[in-house]
Protein backbone atom coordinates (compact mmCIF):
# COMPACT_ATOMS: atom_id res chain seq x y z
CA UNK A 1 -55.43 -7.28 0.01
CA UNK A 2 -54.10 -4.74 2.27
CA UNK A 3 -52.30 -7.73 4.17
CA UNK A 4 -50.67 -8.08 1.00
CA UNK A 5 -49.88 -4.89 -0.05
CA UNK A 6 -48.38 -4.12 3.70
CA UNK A 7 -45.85 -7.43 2.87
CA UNK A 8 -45.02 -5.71 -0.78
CA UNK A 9 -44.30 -2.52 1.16
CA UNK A 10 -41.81 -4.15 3.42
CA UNK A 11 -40.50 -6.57 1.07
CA UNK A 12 -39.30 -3.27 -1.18
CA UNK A 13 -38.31 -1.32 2.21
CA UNK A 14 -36.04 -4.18 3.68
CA UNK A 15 -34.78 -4.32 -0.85
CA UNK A 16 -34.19 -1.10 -0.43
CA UNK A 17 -31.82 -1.00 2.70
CA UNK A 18 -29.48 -4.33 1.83
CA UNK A 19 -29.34 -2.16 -1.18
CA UNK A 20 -27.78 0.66 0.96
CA UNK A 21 -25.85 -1.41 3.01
CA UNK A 22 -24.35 -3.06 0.17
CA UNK A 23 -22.44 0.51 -0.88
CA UNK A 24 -19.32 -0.64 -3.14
CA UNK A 25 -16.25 1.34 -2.93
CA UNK A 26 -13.69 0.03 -5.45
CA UNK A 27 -10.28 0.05 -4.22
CA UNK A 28 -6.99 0.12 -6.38
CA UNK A 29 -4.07 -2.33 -5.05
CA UNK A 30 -0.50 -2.82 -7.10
CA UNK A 31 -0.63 -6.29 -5.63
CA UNK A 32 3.19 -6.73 -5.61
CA UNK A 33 4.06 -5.37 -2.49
CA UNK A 34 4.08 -7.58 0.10
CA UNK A 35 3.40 -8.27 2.83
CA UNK A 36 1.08 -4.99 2.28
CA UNK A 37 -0.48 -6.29 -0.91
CA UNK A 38 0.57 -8.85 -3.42
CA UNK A 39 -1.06 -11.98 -5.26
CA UNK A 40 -1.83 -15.24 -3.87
CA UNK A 41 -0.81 -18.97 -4.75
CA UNK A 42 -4.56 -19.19 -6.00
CA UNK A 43 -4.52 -15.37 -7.42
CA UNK A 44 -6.23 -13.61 -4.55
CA UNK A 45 -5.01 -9.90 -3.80
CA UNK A 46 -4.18 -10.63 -0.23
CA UNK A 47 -2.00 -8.39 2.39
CA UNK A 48 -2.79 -5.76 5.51
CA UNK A 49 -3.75 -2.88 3.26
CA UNK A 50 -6.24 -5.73 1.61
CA UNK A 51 -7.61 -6.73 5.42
CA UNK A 52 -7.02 -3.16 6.34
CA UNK A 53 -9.93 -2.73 3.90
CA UNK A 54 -11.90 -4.83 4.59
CA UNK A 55 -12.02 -4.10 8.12
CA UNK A 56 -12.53 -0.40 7.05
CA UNK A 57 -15.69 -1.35 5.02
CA UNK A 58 -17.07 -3.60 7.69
CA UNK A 59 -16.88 -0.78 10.52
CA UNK A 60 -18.07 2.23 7.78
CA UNK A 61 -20.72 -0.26 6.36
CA UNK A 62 -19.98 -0.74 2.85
CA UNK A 63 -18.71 -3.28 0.67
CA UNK A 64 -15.07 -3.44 0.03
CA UNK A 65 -13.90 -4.32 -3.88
CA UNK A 66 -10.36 -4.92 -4.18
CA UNK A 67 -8.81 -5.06 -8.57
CA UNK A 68 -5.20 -5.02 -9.04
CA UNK A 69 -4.06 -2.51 -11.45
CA UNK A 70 -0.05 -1.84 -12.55
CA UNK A 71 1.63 0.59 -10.53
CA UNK A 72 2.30 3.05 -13.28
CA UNK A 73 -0.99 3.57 -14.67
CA UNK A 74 -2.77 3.71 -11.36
CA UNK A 75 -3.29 7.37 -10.76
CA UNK A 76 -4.26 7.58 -13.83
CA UNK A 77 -7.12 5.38 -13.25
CA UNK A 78 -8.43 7.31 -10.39
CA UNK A 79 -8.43 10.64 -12.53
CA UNK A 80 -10.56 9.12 -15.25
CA UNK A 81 -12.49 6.97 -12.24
CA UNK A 82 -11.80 3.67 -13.01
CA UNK A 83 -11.92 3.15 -9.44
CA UNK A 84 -13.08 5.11 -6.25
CA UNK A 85 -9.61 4.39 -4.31
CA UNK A 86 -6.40 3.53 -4.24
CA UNK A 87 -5.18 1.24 -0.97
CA UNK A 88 -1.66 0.34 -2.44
CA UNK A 89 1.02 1.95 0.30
CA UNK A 90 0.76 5.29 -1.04
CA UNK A 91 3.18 7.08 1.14
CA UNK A 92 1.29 10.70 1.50
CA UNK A 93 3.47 13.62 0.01
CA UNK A 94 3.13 17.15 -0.69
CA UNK A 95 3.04 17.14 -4.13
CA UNK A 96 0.36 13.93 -4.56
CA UNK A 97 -1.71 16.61 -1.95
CA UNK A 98 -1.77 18.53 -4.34
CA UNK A 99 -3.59 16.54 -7.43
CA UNK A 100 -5.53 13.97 -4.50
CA UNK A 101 -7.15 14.33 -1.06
CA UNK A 102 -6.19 11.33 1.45
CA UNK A 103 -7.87 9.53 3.78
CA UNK A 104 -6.23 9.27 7.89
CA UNK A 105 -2.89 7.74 7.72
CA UNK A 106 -3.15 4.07 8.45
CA UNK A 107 0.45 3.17 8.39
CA UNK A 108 3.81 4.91 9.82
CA UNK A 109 6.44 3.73 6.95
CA UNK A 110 10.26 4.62 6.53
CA UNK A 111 12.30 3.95 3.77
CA UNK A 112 15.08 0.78 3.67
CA UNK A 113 17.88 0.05 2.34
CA UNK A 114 18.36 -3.99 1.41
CA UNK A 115 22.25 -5.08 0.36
CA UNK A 116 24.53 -7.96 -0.29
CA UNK A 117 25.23 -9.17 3.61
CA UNK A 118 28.98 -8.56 2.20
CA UNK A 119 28.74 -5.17 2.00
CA UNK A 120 29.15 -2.81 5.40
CA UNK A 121 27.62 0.52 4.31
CA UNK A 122 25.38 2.19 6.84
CA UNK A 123 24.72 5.46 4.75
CA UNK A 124 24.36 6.49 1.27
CA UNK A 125 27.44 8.27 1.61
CA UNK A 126 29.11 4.93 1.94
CA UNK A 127 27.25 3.80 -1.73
CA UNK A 128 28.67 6.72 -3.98
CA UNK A 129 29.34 5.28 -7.36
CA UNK A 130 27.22 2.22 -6.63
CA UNK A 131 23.89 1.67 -8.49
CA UNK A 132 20.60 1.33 -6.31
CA UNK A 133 17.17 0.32 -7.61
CA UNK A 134 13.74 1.02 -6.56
CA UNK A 135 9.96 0.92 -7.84
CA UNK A 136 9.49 3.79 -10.32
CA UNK A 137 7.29 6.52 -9.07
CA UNK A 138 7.87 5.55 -5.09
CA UNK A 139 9.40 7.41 -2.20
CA UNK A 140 11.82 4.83 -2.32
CA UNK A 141 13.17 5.64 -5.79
CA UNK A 142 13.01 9.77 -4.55
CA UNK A 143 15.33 9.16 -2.16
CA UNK A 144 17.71 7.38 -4.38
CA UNK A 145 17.79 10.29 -6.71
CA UNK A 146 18.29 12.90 -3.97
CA UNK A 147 20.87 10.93 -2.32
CA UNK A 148 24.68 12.43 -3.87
CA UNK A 149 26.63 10.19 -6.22
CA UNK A 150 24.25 7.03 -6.11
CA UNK A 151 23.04 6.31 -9.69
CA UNK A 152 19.09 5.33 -9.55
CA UNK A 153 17.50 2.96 -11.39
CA UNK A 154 14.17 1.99 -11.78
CA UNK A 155 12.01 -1.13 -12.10
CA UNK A 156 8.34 -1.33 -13.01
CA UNK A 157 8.03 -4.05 -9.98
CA UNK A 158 10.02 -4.03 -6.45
CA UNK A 159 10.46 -8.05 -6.83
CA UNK A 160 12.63 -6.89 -10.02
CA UNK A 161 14.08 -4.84 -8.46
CA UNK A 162 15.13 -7.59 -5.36
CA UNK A 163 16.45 -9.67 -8.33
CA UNK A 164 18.03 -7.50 -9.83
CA UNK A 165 19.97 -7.30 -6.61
CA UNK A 166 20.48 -10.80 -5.98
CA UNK A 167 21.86 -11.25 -9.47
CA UNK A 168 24.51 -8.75 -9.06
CA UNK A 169 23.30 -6.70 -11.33
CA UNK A 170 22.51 -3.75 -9.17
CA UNK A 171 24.10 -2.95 -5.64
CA UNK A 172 21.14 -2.28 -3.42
CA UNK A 173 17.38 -1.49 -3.12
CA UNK A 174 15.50 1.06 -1.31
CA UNK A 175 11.91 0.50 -0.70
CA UNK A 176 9.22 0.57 2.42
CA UNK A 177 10.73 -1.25 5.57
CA UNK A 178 8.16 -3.96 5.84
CA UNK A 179 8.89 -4.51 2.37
CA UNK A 180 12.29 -5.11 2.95
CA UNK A 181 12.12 -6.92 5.77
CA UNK A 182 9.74 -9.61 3.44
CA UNK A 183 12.14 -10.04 0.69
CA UNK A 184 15.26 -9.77 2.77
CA UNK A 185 14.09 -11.51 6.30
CA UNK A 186 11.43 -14.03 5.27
CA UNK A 187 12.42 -15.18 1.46
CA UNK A 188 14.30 -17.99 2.03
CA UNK A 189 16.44 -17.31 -1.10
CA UNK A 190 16.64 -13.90 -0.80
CA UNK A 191 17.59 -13.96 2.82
CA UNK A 192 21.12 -16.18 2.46
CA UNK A 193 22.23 -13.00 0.82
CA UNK A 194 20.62 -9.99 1.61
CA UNK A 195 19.85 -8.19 4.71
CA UNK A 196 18.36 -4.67 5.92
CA UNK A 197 21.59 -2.86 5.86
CA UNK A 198 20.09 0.58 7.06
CA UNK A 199 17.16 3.19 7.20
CA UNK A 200 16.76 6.44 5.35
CA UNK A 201 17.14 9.12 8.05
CA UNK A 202 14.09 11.46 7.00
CA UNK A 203 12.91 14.92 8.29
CA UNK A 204 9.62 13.69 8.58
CA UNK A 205 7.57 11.11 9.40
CA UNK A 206 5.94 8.86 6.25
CA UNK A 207 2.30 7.68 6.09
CA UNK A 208 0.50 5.81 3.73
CA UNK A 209 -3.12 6.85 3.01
CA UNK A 210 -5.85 6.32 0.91
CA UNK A 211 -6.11 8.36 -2.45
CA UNK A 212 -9.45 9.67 -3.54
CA UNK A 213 -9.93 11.98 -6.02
CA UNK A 214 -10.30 15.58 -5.25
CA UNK A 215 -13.43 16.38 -3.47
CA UNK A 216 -14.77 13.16 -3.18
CA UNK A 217 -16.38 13.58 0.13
CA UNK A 218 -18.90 10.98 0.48
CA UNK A 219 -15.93 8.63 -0.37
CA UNK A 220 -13.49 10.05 1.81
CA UNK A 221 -15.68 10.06 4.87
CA UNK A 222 -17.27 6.88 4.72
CA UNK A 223 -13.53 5.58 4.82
CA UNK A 224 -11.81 7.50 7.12
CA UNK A 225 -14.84 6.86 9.65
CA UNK A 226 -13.86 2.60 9.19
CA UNK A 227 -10.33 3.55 9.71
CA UNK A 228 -11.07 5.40 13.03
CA UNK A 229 -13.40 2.55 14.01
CA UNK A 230 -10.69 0.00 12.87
CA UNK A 231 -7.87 2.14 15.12
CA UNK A 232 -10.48 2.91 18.31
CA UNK A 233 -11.62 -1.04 18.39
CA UNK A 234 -7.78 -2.29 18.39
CA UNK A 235 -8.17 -4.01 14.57
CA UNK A 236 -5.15 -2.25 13.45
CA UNK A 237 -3.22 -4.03 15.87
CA UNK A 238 -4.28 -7.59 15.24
CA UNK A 239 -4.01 -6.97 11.82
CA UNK A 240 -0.18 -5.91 12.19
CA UNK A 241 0.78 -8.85 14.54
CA UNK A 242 -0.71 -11.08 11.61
CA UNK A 243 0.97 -9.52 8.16
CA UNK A 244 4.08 -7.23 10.06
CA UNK A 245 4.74 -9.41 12.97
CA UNK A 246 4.75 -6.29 15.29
């Protein structure tokens, strides 16, 4: 009997840990942003903020959940706790301090500007009167509509915002730089017209982190300890060579 109950003991013991182990954090991706995050041919969220993840959970010791929600409702969704995260190359800014805490930056990201290969402009002064388009709600689109004389317009989606420019029907596009350089290097299509034209000189630096709500500790460190683990053990690098090719 006490043989038994001994096995019982450690049956609900060894329960009990897999339990802990098996810690979900739920993280928020707009999966159209590649190569950082976007949908697969078989409708996987795939990209390096996904493996970033991942990698993060593995080192920290808790299970990574990735759901792809719409880029305009997706703050939302952390304020009413839909999710415990958002992964989804959200540059870190003053003002989204100020309503969010953030994990460690885990990327360095500037802001690009993607053009006809016809046209020779290397600043936004050389774009006055021209139209450029950029994700609503991005750092992208806030440095269209600081720049002088460039009309912005916005798209719910950067790939509609990349067509939009390869139909004409807009002049340019401003969004991340490894962005860019996926639509306008690597898309076949894309890239017999369109090219990386220039970067957005910035005061400072930009850096995407996670966004947890405010004072969400237990969240915040259990992440930021994976992303230390993931920069320390040289992750972070293989995981650029594979999705940034640097």
């Amino acid at each position: 009997m006490l043989k038994k109950i001994c096995f019982a003991m450690l049956a609900v013991l060894m329960t009990a840990n897999i339990a802990l182990a098996e810690k979900a954090i739920v993280f928020a991706h707009d999966a159209t942003w590649p190569p950082m995050e976007y949908m697969s041919a078989d409708k996987q969220i795939v990209g390096y903020a996904v493996d970033y993840m991942d990698a993060v959970a593995k080192e920290a010791g808790f299970k990574a959940v990735h759901r792809n929600v719409a880029w305009d409702g997706i703050f939302a969704g952390l304020a009413n706790g839909e999710y415990d995260a958002i992964a989804s190359s959200v540059s870190i800014t003053e003002e989204r301090k100020r309503a969010m805490d953030f994990s460690t930056p885990y990327f360095e990201v500037k802001q690009a500007v993607v053009l006809n290969k016809s046209n020779e402009a290397k600043s936004f002064d050389d774009l006055k009167g021209k139209t450029l388009g950029a994700q609503i709600g991005t750092t992208g689109y806030f440095s269209i509509k600081k720049a002088e004389g460039v009309t912005p317009r916005s798209f719910d989606e950067i790939g509609l915002a990349m067509e939009a420019l390869y139909n004409g029907n807009i002049d340019g596009v401003v969004c991340d730089d490894p962005v860019a350089a996926n639509y306008a290097l690597q898309q076949a299509e894309y890239a017999k017209r369109m090219k990386i034209a220039f970067i957005v000189e910035a005061k400072d630096k930009e850096f995407y982190g996670v966004a947890v709500n405010k004072g969400n500790s237990e969240v915040l460190e259990l992440i930021n300890k994976g992303i230390k683990a993931v920069k320390e053990k040289g992750i972070e690098e293989t995981l650029r060579k594979k999705w940034i090719g640097q």
